[in-house]
C-alpha atoms as a PDB file:
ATOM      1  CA  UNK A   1      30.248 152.230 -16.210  1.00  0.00           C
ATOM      2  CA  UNK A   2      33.861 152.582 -17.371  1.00  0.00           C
ATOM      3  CA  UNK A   3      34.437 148.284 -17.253  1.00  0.00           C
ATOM      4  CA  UNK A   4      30.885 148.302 -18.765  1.00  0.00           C
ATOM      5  CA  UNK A   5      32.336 150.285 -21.704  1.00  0.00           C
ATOM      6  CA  UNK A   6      35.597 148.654 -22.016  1.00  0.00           C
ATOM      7  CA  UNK A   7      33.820 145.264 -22.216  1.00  0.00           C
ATOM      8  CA  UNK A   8      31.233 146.551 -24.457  1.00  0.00           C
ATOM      9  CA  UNK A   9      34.314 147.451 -26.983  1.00  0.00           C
ATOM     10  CA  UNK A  10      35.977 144.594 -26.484  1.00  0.00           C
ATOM     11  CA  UNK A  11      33.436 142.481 -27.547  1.00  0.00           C
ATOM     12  CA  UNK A  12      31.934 144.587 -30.444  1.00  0.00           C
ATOM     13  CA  UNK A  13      35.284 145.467 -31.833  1.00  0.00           C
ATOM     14  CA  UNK A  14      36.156 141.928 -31.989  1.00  0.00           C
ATOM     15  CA  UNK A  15      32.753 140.782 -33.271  1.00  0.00           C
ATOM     16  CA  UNK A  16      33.389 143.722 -36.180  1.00  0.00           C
ATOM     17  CA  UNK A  17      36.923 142.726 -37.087  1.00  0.00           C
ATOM     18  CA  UNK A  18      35.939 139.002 -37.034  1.00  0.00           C
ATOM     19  CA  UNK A  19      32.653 139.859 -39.446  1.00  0.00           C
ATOM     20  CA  UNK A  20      34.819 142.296 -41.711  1.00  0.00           C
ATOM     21  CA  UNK A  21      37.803 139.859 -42.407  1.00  0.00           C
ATOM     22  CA  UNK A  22      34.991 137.403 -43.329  1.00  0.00           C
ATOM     23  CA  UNK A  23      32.729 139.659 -45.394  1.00  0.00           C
ATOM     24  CA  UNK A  24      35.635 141.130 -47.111  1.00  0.00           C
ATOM     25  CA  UNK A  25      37.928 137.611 -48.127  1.00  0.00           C
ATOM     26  CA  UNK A  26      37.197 138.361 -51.790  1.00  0.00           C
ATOM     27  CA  UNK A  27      37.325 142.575 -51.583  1.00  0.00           C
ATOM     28  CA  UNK A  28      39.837 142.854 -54.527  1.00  0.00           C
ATOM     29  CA  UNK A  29      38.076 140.817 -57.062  1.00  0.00           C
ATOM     30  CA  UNK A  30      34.799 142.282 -56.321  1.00  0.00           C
ATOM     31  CA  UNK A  31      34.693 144.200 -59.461  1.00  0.00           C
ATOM     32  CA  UNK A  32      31.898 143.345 -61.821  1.00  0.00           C
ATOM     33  CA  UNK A  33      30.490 140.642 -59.023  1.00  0.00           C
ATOM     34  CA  UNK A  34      26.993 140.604 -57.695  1.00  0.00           C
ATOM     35  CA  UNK A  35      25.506 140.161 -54.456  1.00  0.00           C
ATOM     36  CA  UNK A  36      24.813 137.030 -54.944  1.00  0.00           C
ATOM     37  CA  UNK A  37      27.955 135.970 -56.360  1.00  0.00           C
ATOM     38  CA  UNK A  38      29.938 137.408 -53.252  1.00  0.00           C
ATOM     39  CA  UNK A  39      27.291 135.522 -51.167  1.00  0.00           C
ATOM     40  CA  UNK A  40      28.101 132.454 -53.005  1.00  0.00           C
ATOM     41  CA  UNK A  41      32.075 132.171 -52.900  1.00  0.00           C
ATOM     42  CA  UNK A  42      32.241 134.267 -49.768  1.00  0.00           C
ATOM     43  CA  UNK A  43      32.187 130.325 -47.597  1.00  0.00           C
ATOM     44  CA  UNK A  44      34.863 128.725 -50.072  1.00  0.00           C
ATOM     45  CA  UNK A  45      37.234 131.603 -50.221  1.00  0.00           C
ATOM     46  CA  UNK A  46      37.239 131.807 -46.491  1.00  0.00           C
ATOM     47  CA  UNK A  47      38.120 128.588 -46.219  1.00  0.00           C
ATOM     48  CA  UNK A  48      40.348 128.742 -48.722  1.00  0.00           C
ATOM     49  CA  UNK A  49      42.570 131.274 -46.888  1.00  0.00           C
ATOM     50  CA  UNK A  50      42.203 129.627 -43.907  1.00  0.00           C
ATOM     51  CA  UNK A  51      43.899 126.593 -45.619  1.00  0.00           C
ATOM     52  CA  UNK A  52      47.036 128.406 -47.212  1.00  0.00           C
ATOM     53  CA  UNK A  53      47.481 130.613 -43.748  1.00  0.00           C
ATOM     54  CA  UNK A  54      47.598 126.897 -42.005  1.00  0.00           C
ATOM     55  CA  UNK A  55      50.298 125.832 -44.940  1.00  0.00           C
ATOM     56  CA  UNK A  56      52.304 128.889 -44.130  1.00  0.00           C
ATOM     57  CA  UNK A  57      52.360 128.628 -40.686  1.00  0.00           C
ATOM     58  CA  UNK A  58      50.355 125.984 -38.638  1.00  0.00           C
ATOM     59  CA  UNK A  59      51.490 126.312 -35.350  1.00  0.00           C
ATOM     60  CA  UNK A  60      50.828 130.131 -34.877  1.00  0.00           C
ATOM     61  CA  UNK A  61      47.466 129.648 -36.455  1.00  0.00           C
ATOM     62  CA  UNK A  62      46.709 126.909 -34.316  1.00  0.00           C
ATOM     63  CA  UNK A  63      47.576 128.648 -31.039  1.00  0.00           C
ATOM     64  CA  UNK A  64      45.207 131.975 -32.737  1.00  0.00           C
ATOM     65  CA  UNK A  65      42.507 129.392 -33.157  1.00  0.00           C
ATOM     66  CA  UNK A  66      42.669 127.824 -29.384  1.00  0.00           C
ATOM     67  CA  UNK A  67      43.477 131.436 -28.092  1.00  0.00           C
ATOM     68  CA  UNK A  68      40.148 132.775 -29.676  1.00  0.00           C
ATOM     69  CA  UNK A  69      38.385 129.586 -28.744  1.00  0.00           C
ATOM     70  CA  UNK A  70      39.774 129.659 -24.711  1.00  0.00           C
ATOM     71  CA  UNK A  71      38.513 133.630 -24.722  1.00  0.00           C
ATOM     72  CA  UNK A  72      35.170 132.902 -25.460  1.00  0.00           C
ATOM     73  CA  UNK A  73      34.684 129.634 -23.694  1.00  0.00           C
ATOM     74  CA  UNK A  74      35.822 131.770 -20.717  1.00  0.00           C
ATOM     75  CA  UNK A  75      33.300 134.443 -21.796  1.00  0.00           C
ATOM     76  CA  UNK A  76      30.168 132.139 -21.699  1.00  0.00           C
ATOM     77  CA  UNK A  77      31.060 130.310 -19.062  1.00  0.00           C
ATOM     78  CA  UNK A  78      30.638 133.817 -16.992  1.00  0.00           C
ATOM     79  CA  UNK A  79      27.471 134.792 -18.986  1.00  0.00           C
ATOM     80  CA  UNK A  80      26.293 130.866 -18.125  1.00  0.00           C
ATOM     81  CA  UNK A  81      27.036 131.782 -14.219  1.00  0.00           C
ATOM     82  CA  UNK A  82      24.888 135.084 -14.329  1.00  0.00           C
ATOM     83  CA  UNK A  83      26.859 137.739 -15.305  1.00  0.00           C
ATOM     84  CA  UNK A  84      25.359 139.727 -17.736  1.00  0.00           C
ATOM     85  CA  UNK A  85      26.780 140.380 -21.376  1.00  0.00           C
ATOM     86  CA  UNK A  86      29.242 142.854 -21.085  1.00  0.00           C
ATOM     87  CA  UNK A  87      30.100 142.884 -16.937  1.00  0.00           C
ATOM     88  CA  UNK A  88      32.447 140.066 -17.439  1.00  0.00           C
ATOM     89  CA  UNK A  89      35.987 139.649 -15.856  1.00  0.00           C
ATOM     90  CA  UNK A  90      38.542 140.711 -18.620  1.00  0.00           C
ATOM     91  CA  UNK A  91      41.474 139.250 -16.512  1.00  0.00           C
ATOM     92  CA  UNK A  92      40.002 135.931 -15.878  1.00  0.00           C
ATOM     93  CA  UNK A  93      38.768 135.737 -19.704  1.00  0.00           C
ATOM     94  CA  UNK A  94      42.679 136.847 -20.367  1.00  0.00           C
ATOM     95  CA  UNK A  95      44.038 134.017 -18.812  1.00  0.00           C
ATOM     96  CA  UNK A  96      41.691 131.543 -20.397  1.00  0.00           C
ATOM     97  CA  UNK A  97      42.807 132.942 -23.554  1.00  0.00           C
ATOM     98  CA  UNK A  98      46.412 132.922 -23.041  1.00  0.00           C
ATOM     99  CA  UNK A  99      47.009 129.479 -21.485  1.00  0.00           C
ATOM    100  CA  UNK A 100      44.537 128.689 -25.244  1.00  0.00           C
ATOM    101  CA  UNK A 101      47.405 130.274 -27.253  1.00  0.00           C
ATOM    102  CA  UNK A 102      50.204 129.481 -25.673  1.00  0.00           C
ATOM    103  CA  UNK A 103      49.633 125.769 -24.121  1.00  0.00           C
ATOM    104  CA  UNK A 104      46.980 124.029 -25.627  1.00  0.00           C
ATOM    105  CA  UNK A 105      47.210 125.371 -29.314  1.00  0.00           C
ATOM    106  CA  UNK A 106      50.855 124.387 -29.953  1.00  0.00           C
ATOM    107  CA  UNK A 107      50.735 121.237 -27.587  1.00  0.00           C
ATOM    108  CA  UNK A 108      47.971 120.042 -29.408  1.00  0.00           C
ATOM    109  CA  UNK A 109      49.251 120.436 -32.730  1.00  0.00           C
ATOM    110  CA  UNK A 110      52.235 118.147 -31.889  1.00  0.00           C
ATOM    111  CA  UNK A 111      50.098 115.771 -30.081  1.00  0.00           C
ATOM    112  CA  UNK A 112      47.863 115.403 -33.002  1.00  0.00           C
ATOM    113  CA  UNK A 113      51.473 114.893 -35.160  1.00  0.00           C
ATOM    114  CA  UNK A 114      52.767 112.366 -33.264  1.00  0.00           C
ATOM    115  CA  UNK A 115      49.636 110.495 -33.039  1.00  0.00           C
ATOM    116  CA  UNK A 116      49.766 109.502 -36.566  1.00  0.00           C
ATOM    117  CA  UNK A 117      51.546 108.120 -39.332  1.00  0.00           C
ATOM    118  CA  UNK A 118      52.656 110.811 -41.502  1.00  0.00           C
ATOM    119  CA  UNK A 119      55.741 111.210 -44.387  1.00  0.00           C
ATOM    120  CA  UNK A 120      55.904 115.085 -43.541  1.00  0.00           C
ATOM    121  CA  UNK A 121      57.864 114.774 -40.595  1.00  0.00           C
ATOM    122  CA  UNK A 122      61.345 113.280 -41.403  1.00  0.00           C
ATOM    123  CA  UNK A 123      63.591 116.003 -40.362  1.00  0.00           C
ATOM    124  CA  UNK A 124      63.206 114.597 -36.791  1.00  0.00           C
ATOM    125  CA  UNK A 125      63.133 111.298 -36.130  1.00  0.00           C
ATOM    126  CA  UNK A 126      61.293 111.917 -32.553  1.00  0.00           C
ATOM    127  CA  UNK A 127      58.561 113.666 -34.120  1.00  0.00           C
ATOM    128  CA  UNK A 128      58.715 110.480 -37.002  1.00  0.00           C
ATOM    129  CA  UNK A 129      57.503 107.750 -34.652  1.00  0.00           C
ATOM    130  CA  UNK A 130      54.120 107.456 -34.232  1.00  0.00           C
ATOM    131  CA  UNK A 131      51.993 106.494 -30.660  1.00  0.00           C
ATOM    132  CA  UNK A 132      49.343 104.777 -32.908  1.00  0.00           C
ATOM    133  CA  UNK A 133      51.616 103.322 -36.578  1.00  0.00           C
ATOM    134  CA  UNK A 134      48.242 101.714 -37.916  1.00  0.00           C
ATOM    135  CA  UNK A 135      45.598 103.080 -39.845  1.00  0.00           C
ATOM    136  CA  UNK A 136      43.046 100.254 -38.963  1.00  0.00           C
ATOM    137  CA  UNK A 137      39.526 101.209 -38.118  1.00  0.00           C
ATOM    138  CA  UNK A 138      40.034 100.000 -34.946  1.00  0.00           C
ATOM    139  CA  UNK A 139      43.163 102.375 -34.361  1.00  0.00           C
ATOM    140  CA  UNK A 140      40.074 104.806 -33.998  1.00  0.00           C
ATOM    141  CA  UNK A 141      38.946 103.883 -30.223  1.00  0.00           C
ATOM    142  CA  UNK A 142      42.127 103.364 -29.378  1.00  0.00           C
ATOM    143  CA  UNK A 143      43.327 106.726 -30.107  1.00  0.00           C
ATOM    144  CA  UNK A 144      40.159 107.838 -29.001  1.00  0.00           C
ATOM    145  CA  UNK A 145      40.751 105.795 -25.660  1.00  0.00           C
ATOM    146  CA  UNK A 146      44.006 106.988 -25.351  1.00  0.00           C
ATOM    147  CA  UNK A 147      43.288 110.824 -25.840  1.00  0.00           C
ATOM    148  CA  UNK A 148      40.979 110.250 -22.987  1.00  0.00           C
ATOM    149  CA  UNK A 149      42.994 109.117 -20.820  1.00  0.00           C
ATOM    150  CA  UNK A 150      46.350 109.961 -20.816  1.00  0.00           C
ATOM    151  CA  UNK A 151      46.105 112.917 -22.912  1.00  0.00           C
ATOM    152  CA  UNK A 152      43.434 114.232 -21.232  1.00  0.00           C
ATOM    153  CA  UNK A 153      44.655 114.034 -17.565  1.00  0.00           C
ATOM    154  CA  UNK A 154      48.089 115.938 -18.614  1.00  0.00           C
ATOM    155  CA  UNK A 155      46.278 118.593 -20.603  1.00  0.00           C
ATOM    156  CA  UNK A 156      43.782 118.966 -17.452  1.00  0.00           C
ATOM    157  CA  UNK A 157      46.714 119.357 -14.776  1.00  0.00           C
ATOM    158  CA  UNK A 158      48.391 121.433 -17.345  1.00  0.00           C
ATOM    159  CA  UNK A 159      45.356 123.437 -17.408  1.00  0.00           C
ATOM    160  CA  UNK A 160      44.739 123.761 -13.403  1.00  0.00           C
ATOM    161  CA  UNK A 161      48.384 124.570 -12.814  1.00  0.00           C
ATOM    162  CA  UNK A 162      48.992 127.332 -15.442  1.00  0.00           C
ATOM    163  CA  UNK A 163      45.732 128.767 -14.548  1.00  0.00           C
ATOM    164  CA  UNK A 164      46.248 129.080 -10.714  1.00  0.00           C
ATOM    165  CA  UNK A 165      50.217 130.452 -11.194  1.00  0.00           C
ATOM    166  CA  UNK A 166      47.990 133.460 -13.424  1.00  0.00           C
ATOM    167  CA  UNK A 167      46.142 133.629 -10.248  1.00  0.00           C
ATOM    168  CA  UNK A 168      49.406 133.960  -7.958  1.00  0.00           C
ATOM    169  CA  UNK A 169      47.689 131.111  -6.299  1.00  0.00           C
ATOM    170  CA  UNK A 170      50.825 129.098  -3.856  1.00  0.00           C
ATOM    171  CA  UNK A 171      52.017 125.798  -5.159  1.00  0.00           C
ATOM    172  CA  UNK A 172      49.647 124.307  -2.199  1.00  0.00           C
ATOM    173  CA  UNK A 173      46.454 125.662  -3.085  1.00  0.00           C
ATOM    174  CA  UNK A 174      47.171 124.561  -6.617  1.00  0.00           C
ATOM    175  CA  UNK A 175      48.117 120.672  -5.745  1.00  0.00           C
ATOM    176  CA  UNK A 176      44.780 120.871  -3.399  1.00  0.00           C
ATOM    177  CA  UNK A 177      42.226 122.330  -5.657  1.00  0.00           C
ATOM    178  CA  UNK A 178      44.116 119.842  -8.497  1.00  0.00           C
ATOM    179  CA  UNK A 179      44.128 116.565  -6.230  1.00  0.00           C
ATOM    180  CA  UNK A 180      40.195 117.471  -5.608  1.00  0.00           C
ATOM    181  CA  UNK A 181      38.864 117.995  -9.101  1.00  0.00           C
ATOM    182  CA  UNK A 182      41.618 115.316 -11.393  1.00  0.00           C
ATOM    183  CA  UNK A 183      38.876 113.067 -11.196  1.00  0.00           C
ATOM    184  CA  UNK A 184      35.474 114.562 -11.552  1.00  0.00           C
ATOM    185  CA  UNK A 185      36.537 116.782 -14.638  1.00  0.00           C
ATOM    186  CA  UNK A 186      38.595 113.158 -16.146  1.00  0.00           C
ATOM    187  CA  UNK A 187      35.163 111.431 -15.867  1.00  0.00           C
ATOM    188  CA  UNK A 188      33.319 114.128 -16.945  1.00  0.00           C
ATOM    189  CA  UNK A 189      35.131 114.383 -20.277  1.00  0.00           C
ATOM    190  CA  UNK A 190      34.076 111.311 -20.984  1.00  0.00           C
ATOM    191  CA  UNK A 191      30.623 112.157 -21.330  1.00  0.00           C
ATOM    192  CA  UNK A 192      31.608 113.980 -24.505  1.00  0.00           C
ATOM    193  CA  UNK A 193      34.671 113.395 -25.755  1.00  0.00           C
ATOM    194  CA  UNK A 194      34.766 110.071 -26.754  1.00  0.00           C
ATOM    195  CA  UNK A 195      31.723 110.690 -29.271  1.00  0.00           C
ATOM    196  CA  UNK A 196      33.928 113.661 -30.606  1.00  0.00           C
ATOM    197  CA  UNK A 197      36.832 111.947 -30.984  1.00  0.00           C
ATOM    198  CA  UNK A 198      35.513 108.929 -32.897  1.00  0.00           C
ATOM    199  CA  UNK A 199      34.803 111.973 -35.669  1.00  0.00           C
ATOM    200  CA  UNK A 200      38.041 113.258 -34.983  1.00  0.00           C
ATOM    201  CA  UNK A 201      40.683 110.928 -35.454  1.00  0.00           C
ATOM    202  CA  UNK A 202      38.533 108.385 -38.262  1.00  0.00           C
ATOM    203  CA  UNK A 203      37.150 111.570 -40.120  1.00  0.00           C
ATOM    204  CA  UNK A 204      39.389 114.283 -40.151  1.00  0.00           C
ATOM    205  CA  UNK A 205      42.444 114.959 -41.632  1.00  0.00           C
ATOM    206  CA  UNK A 206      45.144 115.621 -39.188  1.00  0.00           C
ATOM    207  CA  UNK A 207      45.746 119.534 -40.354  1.00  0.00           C
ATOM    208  CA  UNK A 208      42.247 120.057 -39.631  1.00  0.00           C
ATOM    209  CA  UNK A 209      41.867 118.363 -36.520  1.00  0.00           C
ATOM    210  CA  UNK A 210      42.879 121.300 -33.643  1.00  0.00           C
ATOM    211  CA  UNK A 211      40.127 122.786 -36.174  1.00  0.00           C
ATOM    212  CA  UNK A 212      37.772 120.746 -35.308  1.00  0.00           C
ATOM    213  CA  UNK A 213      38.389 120.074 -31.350  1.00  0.00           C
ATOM    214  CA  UNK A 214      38.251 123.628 -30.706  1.00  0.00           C
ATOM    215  CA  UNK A 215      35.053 123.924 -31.983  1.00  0.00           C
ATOM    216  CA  UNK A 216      33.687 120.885 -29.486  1.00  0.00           C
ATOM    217  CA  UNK A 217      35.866 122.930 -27.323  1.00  0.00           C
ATOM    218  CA  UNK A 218      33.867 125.788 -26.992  1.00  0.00           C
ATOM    219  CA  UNK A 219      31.357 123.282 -25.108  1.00  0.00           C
ATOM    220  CA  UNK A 220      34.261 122.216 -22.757  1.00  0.00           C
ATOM    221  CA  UNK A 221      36.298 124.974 -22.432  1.00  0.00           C
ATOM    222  CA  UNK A 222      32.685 126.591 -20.945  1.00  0.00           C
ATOM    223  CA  UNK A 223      32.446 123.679 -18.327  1.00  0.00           C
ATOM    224  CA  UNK A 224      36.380 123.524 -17.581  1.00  0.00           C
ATOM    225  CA  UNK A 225      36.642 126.835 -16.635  1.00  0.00           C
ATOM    226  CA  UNK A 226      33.260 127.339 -14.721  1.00  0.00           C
ATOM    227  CA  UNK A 227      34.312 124.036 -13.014  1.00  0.00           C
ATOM    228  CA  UNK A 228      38.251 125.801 -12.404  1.00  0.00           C
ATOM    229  CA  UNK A 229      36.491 129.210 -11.335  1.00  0.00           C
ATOM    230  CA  UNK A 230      34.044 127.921  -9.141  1.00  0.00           C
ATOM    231  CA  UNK A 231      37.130 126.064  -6.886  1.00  0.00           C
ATOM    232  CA  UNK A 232      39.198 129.115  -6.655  1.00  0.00           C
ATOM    233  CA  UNK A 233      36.299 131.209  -5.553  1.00  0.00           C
ATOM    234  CA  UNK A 234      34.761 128.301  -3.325  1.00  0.00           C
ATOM    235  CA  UNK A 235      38.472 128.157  -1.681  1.00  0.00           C
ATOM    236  CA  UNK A 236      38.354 132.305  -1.769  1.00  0.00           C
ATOM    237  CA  UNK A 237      34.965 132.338   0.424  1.00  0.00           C
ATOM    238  CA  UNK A 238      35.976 129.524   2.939  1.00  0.00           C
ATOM    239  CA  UNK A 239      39.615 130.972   3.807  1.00  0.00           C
ATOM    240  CA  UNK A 240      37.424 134.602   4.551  1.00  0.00           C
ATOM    241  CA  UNK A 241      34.853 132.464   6.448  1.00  0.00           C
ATOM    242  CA  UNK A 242      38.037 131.010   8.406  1.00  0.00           C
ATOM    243  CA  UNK A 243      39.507 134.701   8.598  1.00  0.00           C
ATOM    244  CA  UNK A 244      36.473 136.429  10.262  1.00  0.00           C
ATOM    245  CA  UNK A 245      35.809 133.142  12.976  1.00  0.00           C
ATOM    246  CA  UNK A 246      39.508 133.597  13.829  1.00  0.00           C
ATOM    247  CA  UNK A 247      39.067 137.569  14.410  1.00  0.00           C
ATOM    248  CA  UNK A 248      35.544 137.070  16.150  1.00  0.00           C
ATOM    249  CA  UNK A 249      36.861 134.860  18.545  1.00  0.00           C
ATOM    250  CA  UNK A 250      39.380 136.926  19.625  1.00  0.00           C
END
């Protein structure tokens, strides 16, 4: 009952503040307005603020955004294996969330940076060259091909890795249960990314695009993790299979 109610106010607390900083964006000009009028600008305000919090500082809301998004991919991909609502596990959701914000949020952003041409980079001349220099429609598959391929077998084993050092999992384990699912969860990206990315990198704009993958994210986040989770456990149930032959037969 305790983890019921710390879940329980987790989630509602979150789903508040979220739902509050929305409703609220335009608080201080209310004065005078009507319902309908706060209705009304309530969408383009929102957005606005999202835009000038990304122009003050991208990368930390980028890494908020994938943070948020990792959490609750985590979070339905338990609810999606049959636990109910609020009997999730915090520290597996916690690690989800954290590899989100610190890994694939500010990786991402410079991936998506050096993947174009852009004038906004010059301090560094690494960051300057671009993977793809053409803005051709047919840089589009090829950026989508690329993203799906080498991109998205380093952010996978980047993925894999992180997660099972949060589970004090042994180098080993973590090259096995890597080496056994590289391929299947490759190949099953490709089932949806491709069709994503064709939106992503010919529609657009690159400060929107982490935007944007996180929320197709929230589809593969769900089957990355349930796909991560199921391993470890699988692995978890066959080495106390292993265990209990071993005592028996002694």
């Amino acid at each position: 009952m305790l983890d019921l109610g710390i879940n329980a106010a987790i989630v509602l607390g979150a789903i508040t503040f979220a739902l509050t900083k929305v409703l609220t964006v335009d608080q201080d000009y209310w004065h005078g307005w009507t319902i309908f009028e706060i209705l009304r600008y309530m969408p383009q305000h929102n957005w606005s603020a999202y835009e000038e919090a990304l122009k003050a500082n991208p990368l930390l809301v980028k890494m908020m955004i994938s943070g948020i998004v990792y959490s609750l991919g985590d979070w339905i991909a338990q609810c999606y294996e049959g636990k109910p609502i609020f009997e999730f596990d915090r520290a597996r959701m916690f690690r989800s969330g954290l590899i989100g914000f610190t890994l694939q949020g500010s990786l991402s952003h410079y991936y998506y940076n050096f993947c174009e041409v852009t004038d906004n980079m010059s301090a560094s001349t690494f960051l300057h060259q671009s993977v793809f220099p053409y803005k051709d429609w047919w840089a589009v598959p090829v950026k989508a091909a690329f993203d799906q391929t080498a991109w998205s077998g380093l952010w996978n084993t980047i993925y894999f890795v992180a997660l099972g050092f949060l589970r004090w999992e042994s180098p080993s384990t973590i090259f096995r249960e890597l080496k056994s699912t590289f391929f299947p969860m490759l190949t099953a990206g490709w089932k949806l990314w491709p069709y994503a990315h064709i939106i992503t990198y010919g529609v657009v704009p690159i400060e929107h695009r982490l935007l944007w993958v996180d929320c197709v994210e929230l589809i593969w986040v769900t089957i990355l993790s349930t796909y991560s989770n199921e391993k470890s456990e699988a692995r978890i149930l066959d080495d106390s299979s292993t265990t209990d032959t071993q005592d028996n037969s002694r």
